[in-house]
Protein backbone atom coordinates (compact mmCIF):
# COMPACT_ATOMS: atom_id res chain seq x y z
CA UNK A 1 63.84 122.82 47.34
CA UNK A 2 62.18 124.10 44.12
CA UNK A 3 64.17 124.12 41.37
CA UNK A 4 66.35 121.03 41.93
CA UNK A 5 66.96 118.83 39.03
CA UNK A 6 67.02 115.31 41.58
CA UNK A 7 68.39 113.77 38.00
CA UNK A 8 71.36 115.64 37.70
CA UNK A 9 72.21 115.34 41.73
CA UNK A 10 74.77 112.95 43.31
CA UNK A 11 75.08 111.88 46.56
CA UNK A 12 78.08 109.83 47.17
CA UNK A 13 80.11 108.81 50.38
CA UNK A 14 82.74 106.89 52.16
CA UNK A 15 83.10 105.46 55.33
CA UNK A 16 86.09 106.81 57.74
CA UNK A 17 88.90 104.26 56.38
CA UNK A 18 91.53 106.43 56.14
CA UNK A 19 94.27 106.96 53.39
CA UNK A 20 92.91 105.28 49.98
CA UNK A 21 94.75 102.75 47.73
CA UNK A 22 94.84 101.93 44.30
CA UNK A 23 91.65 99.76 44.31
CA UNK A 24 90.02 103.37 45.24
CA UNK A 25 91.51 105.40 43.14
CA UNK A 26 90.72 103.19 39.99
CA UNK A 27 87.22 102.80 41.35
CA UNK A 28 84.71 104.91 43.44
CA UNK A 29 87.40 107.96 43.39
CA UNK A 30 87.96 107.92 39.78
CA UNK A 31 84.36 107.52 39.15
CA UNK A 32 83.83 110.39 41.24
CA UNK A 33 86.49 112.83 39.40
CA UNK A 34 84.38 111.94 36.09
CA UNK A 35 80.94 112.25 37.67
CA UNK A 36 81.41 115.94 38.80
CA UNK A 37 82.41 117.33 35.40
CA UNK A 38 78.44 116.35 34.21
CA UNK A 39 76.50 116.16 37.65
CA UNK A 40 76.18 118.44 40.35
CA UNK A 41 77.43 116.20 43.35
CA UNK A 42 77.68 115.91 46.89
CA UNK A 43 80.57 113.98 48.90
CA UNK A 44 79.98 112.90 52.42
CA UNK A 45 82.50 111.33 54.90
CA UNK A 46 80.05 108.97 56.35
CA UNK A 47 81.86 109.03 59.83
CA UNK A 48 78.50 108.25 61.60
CA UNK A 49 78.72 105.14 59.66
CA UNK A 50 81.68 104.44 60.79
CA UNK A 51 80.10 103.79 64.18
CA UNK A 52 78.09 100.98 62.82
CA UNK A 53 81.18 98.67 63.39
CA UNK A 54 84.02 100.81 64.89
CA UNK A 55 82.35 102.34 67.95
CA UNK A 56 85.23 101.25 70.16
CA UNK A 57 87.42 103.16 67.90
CA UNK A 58 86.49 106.69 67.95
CA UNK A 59 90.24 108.67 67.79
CA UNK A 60 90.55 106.14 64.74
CA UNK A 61 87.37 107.20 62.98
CA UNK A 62 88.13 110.98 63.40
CA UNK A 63 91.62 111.00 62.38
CA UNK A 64 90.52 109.20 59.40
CA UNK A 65 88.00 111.02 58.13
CA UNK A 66 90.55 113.74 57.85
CA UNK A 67 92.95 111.99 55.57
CA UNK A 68 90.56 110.41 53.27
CA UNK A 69 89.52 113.71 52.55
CA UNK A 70 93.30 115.03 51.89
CA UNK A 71 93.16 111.97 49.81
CA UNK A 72 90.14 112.70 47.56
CA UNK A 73 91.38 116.31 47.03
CA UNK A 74 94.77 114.62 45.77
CA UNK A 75 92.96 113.03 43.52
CA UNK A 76 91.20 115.07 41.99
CA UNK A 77 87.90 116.11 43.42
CA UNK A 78 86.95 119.29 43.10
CA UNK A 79 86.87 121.41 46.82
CA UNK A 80 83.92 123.69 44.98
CA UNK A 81 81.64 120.73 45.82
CA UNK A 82 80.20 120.47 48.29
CA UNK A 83 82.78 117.91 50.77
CA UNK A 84 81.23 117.97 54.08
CA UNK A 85 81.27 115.67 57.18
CA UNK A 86 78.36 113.49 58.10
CA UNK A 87 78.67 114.16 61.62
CA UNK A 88 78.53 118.10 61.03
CA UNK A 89 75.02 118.26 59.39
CA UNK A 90 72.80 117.58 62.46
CA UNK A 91 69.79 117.14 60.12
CA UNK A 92 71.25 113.47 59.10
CA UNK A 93 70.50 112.02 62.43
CA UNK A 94 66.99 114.00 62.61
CA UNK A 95 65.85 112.23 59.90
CA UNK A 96 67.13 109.07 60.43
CA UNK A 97 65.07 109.30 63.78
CA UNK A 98 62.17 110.26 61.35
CA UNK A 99 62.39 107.50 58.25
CA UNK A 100 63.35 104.87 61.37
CA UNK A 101 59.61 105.26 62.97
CA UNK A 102 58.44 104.30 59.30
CA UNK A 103 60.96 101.16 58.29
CA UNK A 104 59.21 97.39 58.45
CA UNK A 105 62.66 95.79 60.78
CA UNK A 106 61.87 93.09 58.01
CA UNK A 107 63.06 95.36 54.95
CA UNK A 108 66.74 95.90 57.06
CA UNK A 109 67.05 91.98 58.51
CA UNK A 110 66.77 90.61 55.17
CA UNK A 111 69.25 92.27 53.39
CA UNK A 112 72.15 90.62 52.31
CA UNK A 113 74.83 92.85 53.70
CA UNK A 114 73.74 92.50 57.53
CA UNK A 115 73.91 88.65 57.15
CA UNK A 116 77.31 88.78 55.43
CA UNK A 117 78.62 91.08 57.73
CA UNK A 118 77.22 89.40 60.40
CA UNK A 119 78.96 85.92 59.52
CA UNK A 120 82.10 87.47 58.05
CA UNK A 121 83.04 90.10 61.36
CA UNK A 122 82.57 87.79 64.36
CA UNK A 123 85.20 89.13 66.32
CA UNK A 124 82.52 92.21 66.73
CA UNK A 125 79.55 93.19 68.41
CA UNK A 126 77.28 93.70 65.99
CA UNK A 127 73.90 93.10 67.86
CA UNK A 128 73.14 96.93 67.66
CA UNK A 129 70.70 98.68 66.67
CA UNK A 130 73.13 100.96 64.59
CA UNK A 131 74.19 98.12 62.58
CA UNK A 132 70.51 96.79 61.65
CA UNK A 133 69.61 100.39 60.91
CA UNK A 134 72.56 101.74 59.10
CA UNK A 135 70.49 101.23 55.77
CA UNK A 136 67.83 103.50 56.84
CA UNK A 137 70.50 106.36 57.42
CA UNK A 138 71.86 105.83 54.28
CA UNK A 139 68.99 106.57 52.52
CA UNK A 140 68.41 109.91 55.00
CA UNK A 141 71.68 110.95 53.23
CA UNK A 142 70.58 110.21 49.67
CA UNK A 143 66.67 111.47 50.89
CA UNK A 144 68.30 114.59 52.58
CA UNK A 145 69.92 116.67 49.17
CA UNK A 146 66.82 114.98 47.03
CA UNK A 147 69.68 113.14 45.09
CA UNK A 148 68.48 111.09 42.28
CA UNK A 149 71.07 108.91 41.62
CA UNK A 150 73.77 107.29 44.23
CA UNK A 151 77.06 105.70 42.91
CA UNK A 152 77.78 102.41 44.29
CA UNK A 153 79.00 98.99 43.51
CA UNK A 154 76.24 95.88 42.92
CA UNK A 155 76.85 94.86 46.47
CA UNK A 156 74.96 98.04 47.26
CA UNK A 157 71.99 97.95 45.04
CA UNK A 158 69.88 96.69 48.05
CA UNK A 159 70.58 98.98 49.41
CA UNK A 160 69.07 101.54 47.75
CA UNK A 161 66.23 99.72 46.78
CA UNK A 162 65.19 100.10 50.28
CA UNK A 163 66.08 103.66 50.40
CA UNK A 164 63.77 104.08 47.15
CA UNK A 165 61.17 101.68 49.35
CA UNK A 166 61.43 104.22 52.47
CA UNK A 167 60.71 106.78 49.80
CA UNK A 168 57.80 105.79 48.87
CA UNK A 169 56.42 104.67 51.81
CA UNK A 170 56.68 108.22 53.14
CA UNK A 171 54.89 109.81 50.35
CA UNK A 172 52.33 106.93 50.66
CA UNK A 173 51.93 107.87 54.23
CA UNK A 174 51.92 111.73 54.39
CA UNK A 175 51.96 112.60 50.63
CA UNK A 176 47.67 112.06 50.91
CA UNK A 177 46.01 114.97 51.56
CA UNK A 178 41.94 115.65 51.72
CA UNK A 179 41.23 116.96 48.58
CA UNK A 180 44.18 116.03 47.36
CA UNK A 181 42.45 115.79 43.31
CA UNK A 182 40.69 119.28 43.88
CA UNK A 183 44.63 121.04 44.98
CA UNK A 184 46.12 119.19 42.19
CA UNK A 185 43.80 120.78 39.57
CA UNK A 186 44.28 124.02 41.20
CA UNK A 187 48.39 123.50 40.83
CA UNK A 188 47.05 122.27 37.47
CA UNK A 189 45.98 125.71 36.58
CA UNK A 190 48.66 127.74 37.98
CA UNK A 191 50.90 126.47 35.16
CA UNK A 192 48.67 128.71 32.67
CA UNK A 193 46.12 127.31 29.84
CA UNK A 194 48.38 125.90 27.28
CA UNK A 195 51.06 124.34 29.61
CA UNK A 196 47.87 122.97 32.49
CA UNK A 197 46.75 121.23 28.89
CA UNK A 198 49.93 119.81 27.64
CA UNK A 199 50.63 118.41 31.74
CA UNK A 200 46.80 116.90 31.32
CA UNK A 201 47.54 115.39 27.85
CA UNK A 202 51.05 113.78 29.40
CA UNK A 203 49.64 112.73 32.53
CA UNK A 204 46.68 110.71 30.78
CA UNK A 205 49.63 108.96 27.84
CA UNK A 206 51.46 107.96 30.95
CA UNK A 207 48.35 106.63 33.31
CA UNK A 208 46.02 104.74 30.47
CA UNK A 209 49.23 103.83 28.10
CA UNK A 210 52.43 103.38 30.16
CA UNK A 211 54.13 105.88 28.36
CA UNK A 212 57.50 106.40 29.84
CA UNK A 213 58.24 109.31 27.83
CA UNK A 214 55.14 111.39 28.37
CA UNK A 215 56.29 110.99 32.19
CA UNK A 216 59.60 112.25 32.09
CA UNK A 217 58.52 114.74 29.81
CA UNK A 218 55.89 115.84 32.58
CA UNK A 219 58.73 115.92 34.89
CA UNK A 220 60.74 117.94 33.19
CA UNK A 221 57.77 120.50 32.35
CA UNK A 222 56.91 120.94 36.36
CA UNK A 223 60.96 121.09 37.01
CA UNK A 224 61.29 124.30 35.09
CA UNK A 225 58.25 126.26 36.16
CA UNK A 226 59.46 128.25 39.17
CA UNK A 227 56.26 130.54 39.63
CA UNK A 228 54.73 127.66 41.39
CA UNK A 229 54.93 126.55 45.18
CA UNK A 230 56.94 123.79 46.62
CA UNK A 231 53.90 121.83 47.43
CA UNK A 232 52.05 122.86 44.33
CA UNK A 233 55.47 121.08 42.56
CA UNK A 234 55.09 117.98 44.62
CA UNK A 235 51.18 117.86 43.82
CA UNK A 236 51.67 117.38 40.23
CA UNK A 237 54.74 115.15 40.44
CA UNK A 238 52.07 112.63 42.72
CA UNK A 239 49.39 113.66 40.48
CA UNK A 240 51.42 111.43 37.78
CA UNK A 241 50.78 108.38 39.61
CA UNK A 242 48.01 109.24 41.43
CA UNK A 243 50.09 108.86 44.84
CA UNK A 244 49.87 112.41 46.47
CA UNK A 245 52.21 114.55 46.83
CA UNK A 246 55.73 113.21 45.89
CA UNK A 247 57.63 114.97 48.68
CA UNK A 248 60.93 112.78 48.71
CA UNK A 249 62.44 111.53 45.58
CA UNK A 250 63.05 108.08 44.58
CA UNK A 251 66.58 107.44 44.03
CA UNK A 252 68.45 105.40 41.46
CA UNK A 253 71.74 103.39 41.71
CA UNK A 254 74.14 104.11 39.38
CA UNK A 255 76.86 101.44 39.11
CA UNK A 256 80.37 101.94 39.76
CA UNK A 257 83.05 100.72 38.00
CA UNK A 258 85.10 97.61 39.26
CA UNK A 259 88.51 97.91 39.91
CA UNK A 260 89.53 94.56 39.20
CA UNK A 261 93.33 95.26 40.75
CA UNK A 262 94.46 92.80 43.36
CA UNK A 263 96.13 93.39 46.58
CA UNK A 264 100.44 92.55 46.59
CA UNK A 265 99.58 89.61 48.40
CA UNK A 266 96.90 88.09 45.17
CA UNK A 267 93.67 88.46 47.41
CA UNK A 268 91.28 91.82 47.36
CA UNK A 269 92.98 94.71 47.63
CA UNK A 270 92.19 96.05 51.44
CA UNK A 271 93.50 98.46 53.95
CA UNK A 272 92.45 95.29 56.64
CA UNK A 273 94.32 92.66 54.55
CA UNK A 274 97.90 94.90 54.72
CA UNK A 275 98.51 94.16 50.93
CA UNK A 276 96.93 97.99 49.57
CA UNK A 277 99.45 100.22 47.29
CA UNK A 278 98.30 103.39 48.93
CA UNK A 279 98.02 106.98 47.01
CA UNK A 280 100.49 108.78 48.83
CA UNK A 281 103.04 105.49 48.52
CA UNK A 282 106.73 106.73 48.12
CA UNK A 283 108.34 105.77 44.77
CA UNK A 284 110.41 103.46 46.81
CA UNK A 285 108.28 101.43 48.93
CA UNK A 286 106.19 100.74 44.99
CA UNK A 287 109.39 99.01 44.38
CA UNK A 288 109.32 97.03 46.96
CA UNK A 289 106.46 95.85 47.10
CA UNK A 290 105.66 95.49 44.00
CA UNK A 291 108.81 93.23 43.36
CA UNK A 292 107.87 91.55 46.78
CA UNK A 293 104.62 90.51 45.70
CA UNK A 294 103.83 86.90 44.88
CA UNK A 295 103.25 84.94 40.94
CA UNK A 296 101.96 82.55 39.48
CA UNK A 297 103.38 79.54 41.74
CA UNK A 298 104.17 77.27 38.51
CA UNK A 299 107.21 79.62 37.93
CA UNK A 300 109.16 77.73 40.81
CA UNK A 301 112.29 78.74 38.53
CA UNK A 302 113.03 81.32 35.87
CA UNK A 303 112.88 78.65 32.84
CA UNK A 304 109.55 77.66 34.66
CA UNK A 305 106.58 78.63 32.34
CA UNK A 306 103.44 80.02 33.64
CA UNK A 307 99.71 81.37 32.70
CA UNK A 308 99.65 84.97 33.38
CA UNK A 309 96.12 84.16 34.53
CA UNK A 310 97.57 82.99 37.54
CA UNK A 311 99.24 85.96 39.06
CA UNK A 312 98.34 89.35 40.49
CA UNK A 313 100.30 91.45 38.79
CA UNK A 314 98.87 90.42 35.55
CA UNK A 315 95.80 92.66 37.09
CA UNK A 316 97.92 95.68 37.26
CA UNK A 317 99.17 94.95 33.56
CA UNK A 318 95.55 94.86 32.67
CA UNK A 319 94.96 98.33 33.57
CA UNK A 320 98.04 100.14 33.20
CA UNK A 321 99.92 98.20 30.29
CA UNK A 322 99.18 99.13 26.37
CA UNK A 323 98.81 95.73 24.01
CA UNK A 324 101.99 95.42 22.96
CA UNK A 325 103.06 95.28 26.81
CA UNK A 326 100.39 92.71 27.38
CA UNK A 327 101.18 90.53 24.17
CA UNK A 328 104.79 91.08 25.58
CA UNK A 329 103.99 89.57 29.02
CA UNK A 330 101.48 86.77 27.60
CA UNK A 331 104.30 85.63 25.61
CA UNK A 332 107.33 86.17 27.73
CA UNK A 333 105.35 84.16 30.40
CA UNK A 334 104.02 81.16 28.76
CA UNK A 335 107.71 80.43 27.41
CA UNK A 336 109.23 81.62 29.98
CA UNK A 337 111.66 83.74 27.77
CA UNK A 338 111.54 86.95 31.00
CA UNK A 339 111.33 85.85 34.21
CA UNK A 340 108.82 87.79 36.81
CA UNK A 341 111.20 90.64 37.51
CA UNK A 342 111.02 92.04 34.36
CA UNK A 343 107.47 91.42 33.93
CA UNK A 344 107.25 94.10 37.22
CA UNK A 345 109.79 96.78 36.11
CA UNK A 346 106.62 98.62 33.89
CA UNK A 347 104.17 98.19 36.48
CA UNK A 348 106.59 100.06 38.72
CA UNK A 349 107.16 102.74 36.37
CA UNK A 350 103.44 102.85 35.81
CA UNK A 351 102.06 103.12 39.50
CA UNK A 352 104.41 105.98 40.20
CA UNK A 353 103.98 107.65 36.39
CA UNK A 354 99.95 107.66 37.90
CA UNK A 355 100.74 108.42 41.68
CA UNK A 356 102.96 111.06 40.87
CA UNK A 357 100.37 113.79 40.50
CA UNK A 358 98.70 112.34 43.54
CA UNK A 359 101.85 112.81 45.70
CA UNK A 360 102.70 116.10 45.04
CA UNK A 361 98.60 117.55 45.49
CA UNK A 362 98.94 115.31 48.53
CA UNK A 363 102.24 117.28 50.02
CA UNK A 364 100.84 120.51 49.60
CA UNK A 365 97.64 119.97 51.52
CA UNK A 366 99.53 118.25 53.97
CA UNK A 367 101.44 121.51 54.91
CA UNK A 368 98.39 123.01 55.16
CA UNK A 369 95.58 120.92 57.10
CA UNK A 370 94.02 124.12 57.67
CA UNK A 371 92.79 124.70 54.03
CA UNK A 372 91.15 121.17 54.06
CA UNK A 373 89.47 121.89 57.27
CA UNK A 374 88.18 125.16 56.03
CA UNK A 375 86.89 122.82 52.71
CA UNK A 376 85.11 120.53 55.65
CA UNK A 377 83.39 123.63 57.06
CA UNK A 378 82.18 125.29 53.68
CA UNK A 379 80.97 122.19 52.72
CA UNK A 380 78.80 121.68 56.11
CA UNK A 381 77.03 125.00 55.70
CA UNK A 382 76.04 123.96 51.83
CA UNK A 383 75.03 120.91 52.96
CA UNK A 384 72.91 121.99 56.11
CA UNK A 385 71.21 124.46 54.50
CA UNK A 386 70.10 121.77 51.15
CA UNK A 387 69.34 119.53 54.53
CA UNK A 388 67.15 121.66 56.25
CA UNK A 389 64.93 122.98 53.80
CA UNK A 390 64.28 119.17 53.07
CA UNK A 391 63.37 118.71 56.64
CA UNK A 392 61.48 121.20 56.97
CA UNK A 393 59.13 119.82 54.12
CA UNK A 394 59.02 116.42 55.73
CA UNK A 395 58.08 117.58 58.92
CA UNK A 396 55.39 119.86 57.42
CA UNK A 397 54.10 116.83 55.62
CA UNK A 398 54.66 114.90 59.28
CA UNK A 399 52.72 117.98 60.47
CA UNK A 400 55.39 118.27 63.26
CA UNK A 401 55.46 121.66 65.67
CA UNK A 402 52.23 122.13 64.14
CA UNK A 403 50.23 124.08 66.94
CA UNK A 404 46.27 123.47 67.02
């Protein structure tokens, strides 16, 4: 893997839900479409995930795996990335297998999301070993294309802080090597005189002083050499520390933006609650349901006054109305001077101004499933062959089908 940047590489995913909604498309999607134009980035259909709580459902997880995908092309992400199935890169469960003989069961049982989930989805099965070790796949994805920073909201931060833990708990384990100080100063000297001086002069500013800088400045200085080995690389990225060997990169979460829109019916919008505006939603069915969907419950009447506070679609005015439409709305509703019909006519216009776009992408690959399949399967073959030259360096550190 010489010569990846892990700073400027993105691994992000979804789970098989199917066709996406607003709340995506104002959120991890449209995050996404932004991200690729500065990163180079990585999309997985986590469809193995899936499993984790669907495993009765398999005809349900395949079929949507397929239309999410039609659904991030809609809107807008780039088919030159790399858009691959979880499923169809082998080398995800291989090192699962791998990181799973090294994870305390402590790090997965306390975190947060298997006791919510626990509580929250009774009406499953979760007592599986799948479920308590979905966290230690996710970070084989992340660990897998050496991705140094991973997208996701702040209910997933754990959740990379134990993929960043797994991390370095591998290169603790296998990064040592005997004479690990003598190979480093030989790596050392590869770089030439001047540079082997400057990485000895950052290296010490970073160990006795804490000097931030002089560390990612070494970083960068061993990232551009490419007339040194792969191992020689990872030797003077552990030398920094003093580790070993940094074979697997330490991720970093980079937080999503919110989408703060509510579902028609005022709760979360979710494809489990029935209340989603979805992104291939026909111009009529926006109508209806936005003019179906509830308000502030003071407004009992039209000459009832209300707090715009109070009611969903105030959300959708938040992100798609300009001020004047706001001030518009604050005041029409606190004096009740327009009633809650005409406070949804722009919101309507709005949805389908933005879905429009969205639609029509969405038509086109719809007549032609076989150019997002063929999307799937160039995507794969990127993916496995990133994949396997990372395995391959973790089972040469593992020192597995190493002959004696």
């Amino acid at each position: 893997m010489l010569g990846v940047d892990s700073s400027r590489r993105v691994l992000s995913g979804m789970r098989s839900t199917g066709t996406l909604h607003l709340g995506h498309l104002h959120g991890a999607i449209g995050n996404w479409v932004q991200l690729q134009k500065e990163y180079e980035c990585f999309f997985l259909v986590a469809d193995l995930h899936g499993f984790s709580t669907q495993y009765e459902q398999p005809n349900m997880i395949a079929n949507s795996s397929f239309e999410m995908v039609m659904d991030w092309l809609a809107a807008g992400i780039n088919p030159n990335n790399p858009i691959f199935l979880q499923s169809q890169v082998p080398q995800h469960a291989e090192l699962f297998l791998l990181l799973s003989m090294i994870t305390p069961l402590s790090w997965l049982e306390r975190l947060p999301a298997y006791r919510d989930h626990n509580e929250t989805l009774q009406d499953k099965d979760l007592s599986t070993y799948g479920f308590l070790g979905y966290p230690v796949l996710q970070a084989a994805d992340a660990l897998l294309y050496r991705a140094g920073l991973i997208p996701v909201g702040q209910d997933q931060v754990p959740h990379v802080e134990v993929a960043r833990s797994i991390a370095r708990r591998f290169n603790y384990l296998y990064g040592r090597e005997d004479g690990f100080e003598q190979a480093l100063e030989l790596a050392q000297r590869k770089l030439g005189k001047k540079l082997s001086e400057l990485y000895g002069r950052l290296r010490k500013q970073y160990q006795e002083k804490g000097d931030v800088d002089a560390l990612l400045a070494a970083k960068a200085l061993i990232k551009e050499q490419s007339n040194i080995t792969i191992s020689d690389q990872e030797r003077l990225l552990g030398g920094l520390d003093g580790q070993g060997r940094n074979i697997l990169p330490e991720a970093q979460p980079l937080l999503s933006p919110h989408s703060s829109i509510l579902g028609v019916d005022g709760r979360k919008m979710s494809k489990s609650l029935n209340n989603t505006i979805t992104l291939r939603e026909t111009p009529d069915d926006v109508v209806k349901k936005v003019m179906g969907m509830r308000t502030d419950p003071a407004r009992l009447r039209r000459t009832s006054p209300g707090n715009p506070e109070n009611c969903p679609v105030w959300s959708f005015h938040k992100l798609y109305s300009k001020e004047d439409t706001q001030a518009w709305v604050q005041q029409g509703c606190t004096s009740a001077s327009i009633g809650c019909v005409d406070c949804k006519k722009p919101i309507v216009d709005a949805i389908n101004e933005d879905l429009q776009p969205v639609r029509i992408r969405a038509a086109e690959y719809e007549k032609d499933p076989g150019y997002v399949r063929q999307v799937l399967v160039d995507g794969a073959e990127h993916a496995q062959e990133e994949a396997e030259a990372t395995l391959d360096q973790v089972k040469e550190a593992m020192g597995l089908g190493r002959f004696y």
